[in-house]
Structures are given as C-alpha cells and as structure tokens.
N, C-alpha and C. Protein backbone atom coordinates (compact mmCIF):
# COMPACT_ATOMS: atom_id res chain seq x y z
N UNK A 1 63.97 86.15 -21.73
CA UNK A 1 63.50 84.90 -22.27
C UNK A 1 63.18 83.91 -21.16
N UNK A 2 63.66 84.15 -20.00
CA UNK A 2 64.00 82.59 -18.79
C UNK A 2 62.49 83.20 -18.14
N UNK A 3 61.89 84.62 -18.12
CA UNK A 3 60.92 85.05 -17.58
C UNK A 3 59.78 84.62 -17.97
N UNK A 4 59.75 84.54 -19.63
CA UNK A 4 58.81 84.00 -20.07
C UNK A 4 58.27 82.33 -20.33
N UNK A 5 59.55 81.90 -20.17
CA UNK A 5 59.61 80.13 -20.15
C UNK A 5 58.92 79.90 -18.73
N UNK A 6 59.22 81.06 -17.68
CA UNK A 6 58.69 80.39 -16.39
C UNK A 6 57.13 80.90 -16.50
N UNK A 7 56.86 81.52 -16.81
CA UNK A 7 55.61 81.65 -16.70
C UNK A 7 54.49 81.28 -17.73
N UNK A 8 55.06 80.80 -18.83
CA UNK A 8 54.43 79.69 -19.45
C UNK A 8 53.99 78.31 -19.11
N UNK A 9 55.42 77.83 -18.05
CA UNK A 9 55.15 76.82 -17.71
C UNK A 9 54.25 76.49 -16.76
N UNK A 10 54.21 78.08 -15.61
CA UNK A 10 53.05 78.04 -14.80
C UNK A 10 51.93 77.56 -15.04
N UNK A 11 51.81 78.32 -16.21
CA UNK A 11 50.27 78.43 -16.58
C UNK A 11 49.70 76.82 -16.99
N UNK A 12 51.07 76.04 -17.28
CA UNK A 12 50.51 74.80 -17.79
C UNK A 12 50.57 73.68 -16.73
N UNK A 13 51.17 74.59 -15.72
CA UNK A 13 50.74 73.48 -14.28
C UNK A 13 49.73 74.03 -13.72
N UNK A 14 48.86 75.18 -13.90
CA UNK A 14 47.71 75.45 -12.90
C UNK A 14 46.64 75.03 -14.10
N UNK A 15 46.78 74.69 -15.75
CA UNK A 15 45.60 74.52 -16.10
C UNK A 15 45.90 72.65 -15.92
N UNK A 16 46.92 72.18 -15.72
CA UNK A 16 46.80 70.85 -15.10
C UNK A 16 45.97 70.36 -13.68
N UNK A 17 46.99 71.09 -12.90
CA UNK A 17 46.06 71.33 -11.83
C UNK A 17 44.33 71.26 -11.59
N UNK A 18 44.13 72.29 -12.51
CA UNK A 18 42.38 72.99 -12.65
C UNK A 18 41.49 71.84 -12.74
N UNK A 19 42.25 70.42 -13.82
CA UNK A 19 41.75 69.69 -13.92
C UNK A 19 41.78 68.46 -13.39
N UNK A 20 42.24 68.56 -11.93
CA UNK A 20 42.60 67.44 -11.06
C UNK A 20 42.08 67.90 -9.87
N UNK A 21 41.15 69.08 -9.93
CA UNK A 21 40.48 69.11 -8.95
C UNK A 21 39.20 68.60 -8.72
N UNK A 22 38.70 68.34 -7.60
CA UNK A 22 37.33 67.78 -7.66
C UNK A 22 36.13 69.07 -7.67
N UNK A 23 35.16 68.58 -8.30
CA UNK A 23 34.11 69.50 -8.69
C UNK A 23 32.76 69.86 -7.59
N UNK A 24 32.83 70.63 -6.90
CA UNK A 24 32.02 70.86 -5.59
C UNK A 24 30.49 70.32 -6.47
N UNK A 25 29.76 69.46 -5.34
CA UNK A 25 28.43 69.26 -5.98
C UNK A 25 28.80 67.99 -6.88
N UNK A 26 29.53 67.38 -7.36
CA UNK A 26 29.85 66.35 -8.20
C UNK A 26 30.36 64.73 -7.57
N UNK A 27 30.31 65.16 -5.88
CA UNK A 27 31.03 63.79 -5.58
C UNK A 27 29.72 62.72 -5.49
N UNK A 28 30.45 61.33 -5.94
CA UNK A 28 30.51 60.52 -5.35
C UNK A 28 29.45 59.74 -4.32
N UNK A 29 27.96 59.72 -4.07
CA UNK A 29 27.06 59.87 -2.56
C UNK A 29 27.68 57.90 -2.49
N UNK A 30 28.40 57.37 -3.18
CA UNK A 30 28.28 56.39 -2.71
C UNK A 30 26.83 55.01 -2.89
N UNK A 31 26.95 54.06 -2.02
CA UNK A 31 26.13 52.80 -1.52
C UNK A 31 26.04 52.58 -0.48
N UNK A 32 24.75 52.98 0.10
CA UNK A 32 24.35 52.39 1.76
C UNK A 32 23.84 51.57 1.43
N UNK A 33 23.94 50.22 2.64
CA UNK A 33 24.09 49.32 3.00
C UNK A 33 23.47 49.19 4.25
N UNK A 34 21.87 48.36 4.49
CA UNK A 34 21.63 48.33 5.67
C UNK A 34 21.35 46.90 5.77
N UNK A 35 20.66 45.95 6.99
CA UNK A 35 20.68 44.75 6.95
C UNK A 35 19.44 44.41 8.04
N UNK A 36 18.20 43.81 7.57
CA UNK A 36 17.29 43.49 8.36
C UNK A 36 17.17 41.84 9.00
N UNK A 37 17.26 41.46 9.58
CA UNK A 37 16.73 42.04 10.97
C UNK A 37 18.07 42.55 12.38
N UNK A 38 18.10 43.72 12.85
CA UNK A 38 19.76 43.91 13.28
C UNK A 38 19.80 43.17 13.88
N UNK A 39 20.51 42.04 13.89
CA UNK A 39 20.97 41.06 15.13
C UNK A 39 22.49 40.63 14.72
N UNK A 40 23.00 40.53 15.97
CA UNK A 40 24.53 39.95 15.89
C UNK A 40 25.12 39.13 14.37
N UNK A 41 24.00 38.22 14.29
CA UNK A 41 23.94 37.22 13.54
C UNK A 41 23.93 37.33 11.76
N UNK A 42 23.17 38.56 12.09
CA UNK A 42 22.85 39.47 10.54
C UNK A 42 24.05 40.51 10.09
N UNK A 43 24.86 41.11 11.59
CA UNK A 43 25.26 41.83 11.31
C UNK A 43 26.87 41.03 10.78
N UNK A 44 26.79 39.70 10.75
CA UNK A 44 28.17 39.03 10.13
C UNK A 44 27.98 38.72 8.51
N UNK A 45 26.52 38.39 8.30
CA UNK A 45 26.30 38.17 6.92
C UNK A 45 26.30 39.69 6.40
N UNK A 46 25.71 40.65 6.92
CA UNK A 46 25.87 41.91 6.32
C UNK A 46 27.13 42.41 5.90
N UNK A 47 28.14 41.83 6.65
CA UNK A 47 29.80 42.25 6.54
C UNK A 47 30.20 41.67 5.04
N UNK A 48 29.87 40.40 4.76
CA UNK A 48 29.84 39.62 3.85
C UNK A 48 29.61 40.34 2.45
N UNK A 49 28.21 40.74 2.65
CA UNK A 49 27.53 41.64 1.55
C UNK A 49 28.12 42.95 1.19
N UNK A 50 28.67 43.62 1.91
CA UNK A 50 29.43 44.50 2.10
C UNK A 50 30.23 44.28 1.46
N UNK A 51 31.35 43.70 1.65
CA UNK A 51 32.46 43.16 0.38
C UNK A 51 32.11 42.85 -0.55
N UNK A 52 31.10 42.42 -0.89
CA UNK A 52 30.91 41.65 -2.29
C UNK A 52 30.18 42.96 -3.26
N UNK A 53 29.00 43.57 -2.90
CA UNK A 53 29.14 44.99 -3.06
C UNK A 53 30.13 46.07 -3.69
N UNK A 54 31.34 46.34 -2.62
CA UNK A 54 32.25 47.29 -2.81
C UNK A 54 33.20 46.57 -3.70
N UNK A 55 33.49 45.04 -3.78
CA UNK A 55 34.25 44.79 -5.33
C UNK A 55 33.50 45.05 -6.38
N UNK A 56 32.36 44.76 -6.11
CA UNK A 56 31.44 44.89 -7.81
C UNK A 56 31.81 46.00 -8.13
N UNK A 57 31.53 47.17 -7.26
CA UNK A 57 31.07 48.46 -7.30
C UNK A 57 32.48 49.70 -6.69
N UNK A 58 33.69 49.03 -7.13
CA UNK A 58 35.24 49.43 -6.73
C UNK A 58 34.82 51.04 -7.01
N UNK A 59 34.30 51.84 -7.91
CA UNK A 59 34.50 52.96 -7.77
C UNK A 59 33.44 53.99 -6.82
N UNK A 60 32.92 53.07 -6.53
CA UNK A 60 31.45 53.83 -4.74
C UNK A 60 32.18 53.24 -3.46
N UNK A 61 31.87 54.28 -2.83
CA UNK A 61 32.63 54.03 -1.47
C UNK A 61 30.75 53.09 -0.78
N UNK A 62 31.06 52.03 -0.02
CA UNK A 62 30.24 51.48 0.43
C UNK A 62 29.83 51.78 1.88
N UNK A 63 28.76 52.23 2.62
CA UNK A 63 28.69 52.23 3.80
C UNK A 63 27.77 51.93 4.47
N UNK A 64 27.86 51.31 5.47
CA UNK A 64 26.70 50.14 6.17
C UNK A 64 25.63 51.38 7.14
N UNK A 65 24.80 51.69 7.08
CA UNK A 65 23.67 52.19 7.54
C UNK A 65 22.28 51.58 8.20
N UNK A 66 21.94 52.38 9.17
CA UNK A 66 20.53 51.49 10.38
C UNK A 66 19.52 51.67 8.48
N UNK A 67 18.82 51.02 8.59
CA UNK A 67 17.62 50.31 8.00
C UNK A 67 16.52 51.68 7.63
N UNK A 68 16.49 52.67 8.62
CA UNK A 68 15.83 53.83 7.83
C UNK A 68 16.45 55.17 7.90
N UNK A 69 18.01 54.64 7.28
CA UNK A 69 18.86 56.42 7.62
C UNK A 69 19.25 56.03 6.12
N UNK A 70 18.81 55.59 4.82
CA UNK A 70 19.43 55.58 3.89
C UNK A 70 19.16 57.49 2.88
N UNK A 71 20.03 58.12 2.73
CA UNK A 71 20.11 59.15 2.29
C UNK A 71 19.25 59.12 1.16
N UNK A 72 18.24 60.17 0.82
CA UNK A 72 17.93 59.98 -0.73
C UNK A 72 18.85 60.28 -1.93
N UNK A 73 20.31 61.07 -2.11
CA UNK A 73 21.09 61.55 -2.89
C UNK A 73 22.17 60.00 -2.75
N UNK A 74 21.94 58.84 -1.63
CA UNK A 74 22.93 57.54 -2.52
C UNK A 74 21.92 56.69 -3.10
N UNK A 75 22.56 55.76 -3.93
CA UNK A 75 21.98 54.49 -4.51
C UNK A 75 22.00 53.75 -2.56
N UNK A 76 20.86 53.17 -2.54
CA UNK A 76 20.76 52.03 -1.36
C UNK A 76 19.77 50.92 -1.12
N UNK A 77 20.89 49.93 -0.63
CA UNK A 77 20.57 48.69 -0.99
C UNK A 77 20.08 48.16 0.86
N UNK A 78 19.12 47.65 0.82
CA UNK A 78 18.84 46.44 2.30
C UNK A 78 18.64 45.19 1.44
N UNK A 79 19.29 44.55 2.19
CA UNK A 79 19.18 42.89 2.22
C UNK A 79 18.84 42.50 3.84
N UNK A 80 17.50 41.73 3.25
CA UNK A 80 16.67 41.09 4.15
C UNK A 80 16.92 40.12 4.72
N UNK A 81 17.62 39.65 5.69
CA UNK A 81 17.18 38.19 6.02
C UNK A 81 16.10 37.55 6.31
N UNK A 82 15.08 36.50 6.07
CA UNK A 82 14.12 35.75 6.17
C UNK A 82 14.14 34.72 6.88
N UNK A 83 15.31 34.04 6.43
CA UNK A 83 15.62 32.79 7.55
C UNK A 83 17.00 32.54 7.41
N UNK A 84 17.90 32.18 8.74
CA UNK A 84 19.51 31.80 9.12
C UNK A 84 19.50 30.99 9.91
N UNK A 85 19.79 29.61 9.30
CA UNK A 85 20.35 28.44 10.36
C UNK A 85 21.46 28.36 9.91
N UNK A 86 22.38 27.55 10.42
CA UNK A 86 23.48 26.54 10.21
C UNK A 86 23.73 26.45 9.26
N UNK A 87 22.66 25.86 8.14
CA UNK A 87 23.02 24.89 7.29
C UNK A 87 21.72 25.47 5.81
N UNK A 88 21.75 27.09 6.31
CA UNK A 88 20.53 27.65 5.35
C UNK A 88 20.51 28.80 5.48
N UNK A 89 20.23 29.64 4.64
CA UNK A 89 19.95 31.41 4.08
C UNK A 89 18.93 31.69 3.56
N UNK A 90 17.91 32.50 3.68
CA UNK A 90 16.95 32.75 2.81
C UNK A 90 16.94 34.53 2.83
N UNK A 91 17.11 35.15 1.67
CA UNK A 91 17.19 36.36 2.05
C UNK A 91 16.35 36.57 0.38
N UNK A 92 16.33 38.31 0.75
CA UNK A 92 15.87 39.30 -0.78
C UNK A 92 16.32 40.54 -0.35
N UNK A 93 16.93 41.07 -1.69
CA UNK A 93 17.16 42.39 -1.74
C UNK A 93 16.18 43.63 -2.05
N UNK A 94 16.44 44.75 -1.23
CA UNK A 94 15.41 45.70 -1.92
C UNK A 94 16.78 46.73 -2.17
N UNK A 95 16.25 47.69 -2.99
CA UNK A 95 17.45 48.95 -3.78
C UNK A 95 16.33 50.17 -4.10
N UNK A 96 17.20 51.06 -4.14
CA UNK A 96 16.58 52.51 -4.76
C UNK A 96 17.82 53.27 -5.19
N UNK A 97 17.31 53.72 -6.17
CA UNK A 97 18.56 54.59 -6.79
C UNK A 97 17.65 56.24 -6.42
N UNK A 98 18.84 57.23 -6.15
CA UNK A 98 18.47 58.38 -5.68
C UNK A 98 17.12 58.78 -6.04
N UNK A 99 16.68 59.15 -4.79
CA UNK A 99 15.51 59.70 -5.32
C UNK A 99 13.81 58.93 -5.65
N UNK A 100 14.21 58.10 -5.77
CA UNK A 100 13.02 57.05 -6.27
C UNK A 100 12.86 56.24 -5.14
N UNK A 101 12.09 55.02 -5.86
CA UNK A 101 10.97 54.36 -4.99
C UNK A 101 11.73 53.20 -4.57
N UNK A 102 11.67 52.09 -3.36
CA UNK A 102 12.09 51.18 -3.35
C UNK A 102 11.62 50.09 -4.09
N UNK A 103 12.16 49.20 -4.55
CA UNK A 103 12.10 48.32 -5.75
C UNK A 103 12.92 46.41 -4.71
N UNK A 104 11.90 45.58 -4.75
CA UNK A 104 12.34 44.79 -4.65
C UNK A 104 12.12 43.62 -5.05
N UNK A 105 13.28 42.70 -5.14
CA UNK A 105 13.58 41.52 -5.64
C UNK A 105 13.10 40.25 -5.41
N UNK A 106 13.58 38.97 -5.44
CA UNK A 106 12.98 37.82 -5.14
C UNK A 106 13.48 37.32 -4.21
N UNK A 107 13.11 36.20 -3.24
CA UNK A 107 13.91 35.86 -1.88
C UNK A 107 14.49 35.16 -2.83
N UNK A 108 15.97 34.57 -2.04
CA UNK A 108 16.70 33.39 -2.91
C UNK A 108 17.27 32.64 -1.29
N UNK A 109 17.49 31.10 -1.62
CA UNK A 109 17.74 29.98 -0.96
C UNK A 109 19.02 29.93 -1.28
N UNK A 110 19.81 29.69 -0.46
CA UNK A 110 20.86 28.66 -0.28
C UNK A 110 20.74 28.13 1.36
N UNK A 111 21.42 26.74 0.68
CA UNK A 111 21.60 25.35 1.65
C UNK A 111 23.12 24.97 1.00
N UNK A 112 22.50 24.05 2.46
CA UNK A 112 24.20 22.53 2.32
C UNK A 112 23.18 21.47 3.19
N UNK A 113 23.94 20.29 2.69
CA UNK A 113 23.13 19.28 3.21
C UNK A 113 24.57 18.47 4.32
N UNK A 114 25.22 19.05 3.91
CA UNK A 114 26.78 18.06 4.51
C UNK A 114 27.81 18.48 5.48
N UNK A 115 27.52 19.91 5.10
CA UNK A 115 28.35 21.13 6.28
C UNK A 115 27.56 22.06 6.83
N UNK A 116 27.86 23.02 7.51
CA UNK A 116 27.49 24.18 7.86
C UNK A 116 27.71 25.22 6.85
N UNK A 117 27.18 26.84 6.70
CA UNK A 117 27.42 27.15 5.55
C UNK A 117 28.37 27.85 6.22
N UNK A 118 29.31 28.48 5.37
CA UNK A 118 30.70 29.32 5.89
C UNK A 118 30.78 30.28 5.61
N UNK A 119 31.75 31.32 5.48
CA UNK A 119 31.84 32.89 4.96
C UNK A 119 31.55 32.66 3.12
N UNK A 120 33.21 32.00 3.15
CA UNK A 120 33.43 31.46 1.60
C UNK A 120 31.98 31.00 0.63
N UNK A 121 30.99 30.27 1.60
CA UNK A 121 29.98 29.64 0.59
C UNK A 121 29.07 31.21 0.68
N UNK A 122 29.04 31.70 1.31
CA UNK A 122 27.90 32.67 1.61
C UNK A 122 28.29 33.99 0.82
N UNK A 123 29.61 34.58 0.64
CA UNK A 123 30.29 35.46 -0.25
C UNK A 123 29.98 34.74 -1.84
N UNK A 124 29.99 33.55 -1.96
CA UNK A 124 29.87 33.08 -3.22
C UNK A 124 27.92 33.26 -3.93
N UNK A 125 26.90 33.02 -2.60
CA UNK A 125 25.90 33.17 -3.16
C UNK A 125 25.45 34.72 -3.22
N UNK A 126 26.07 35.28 -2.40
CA UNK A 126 25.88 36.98 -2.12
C UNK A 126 26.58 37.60 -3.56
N UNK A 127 27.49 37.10 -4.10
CA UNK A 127 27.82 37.65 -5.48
C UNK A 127 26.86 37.54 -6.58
N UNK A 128 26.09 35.96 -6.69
CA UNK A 128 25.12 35.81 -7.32
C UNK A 128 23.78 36.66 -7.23
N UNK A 129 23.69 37.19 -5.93
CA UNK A 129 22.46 37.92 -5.79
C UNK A 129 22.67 39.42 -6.26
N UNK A 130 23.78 39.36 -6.20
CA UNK A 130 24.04 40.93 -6.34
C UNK A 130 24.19 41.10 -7.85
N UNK A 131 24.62 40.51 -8.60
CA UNK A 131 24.84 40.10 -10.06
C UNK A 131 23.58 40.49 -10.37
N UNK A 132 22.65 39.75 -9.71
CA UNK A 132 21.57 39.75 -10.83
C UNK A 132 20.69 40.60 -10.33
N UNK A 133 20.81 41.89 -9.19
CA UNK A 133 19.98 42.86 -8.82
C UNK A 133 20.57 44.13 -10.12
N UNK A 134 19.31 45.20 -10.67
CA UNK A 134 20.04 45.76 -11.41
C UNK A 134 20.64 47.51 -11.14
N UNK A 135 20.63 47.55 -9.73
CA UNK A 135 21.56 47.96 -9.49
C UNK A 135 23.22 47.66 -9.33
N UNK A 136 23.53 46.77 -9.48
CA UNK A 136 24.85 46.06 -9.49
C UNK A 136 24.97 46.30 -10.92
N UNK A 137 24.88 46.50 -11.94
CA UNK A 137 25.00 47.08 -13.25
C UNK A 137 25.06 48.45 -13.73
C-alpha cells in the first residue's frame, strides 16, 4: 500500500511540475528601448523613460537598445528628442509591435516658467506620453 501512495504522489508532483515549466518558443521578447539623439544628455531622459515604461508594462522585461538594433520578434519603442533645455522638452514617440511597420506619434511640449525641469517633473510627463501611445495598452 506505502508503494502505491508513493508513487501516486509522484505522479502528482511531476504533473505539477510539467506545468511550471516554461514553454520553449513562448518567452517573453520583451520592450526595446532606444533614444534619439545619443547624447549624454538624452541618455538621462532615456533612463527616465525606461522606468516609466517597465512600471506600466511590469510583466516585459525592458531593455535600452542603439536606435537601429531593435529586434523584429520585441514590441519597440524610440523616443525622440527634438528639443532639451533647462527649462523645456519637446519629444515624440515612434513604436512597432513585432513584425510591423513603425508607427508614429505626435511631438508633445513640456515647460516650466519658474524652475528648471527635474527628474520628478519629467517622469510625470513621460507617463502621460506613454499612457496615451497605444502600445502602452
């Protein structure tokens, strides 16, 4: 009887198992992430975007990529910069989901008239942009 209890129970930890494995061909390609134009300067707002990204998008692993190494098997996103002062942002997103064509968006503005802009203000308009691209959905 103790022979057969154990090998019942096997069987119900390897068909547990079976199903906690990952499925070859099924993972995951993720969100690349590239940032035009590469400069020092871009590459801090890109960090920015990056986070705001990988919370939206908690179950894609996010990864920052040069501007024409985006894989065709991930979703990938460039955000443009247009113009970066002090006290101003002007950027637009472009996206492609596997396989397809690039698709892009509208430039969008942010300013301050009173400060400089900061991480905090710039994570706050980078959520807005990403919100309303429809890959972020």
């Amino acid at each position: 009887m103790a022979a057969k209890r154990l090998i019942s129970f096997g069987r119900i930890l390897v068909m547990m198992g079976a199903g906690l494995a990952p499925v070859p061909g099924h993972a995951d390609p993720g969100i690349t992430l590239s940032c035009l134009p590469q400069t020092e300067e871009v590459a801090k707002v890109c960090a920015l975007m990056r986070d705001v990204i990988a919370a939206g998008k908690p179950e894609h692993a996010v990864q920052l990529v040069d501007a024409d190494r985006h894989p065709d098997t991930s979703t990938a996103v460039r955000l443009n910069v247009e113009r970066l002062t002090k006290d101003m942002i002007a950027v637009h997103l472009e996206w492609r989901h596997p396989a397809r064509h690039w698709q892009r968006g509208e430039t969008m503005v942010f300013s301050v008239m009173d400060r400089e802009l900061s991480a905090p203000m710039m994570s706050r308009f980078f959520e807005t942009l990403w919100a309303e691209t429809p890959v972020a959905r």
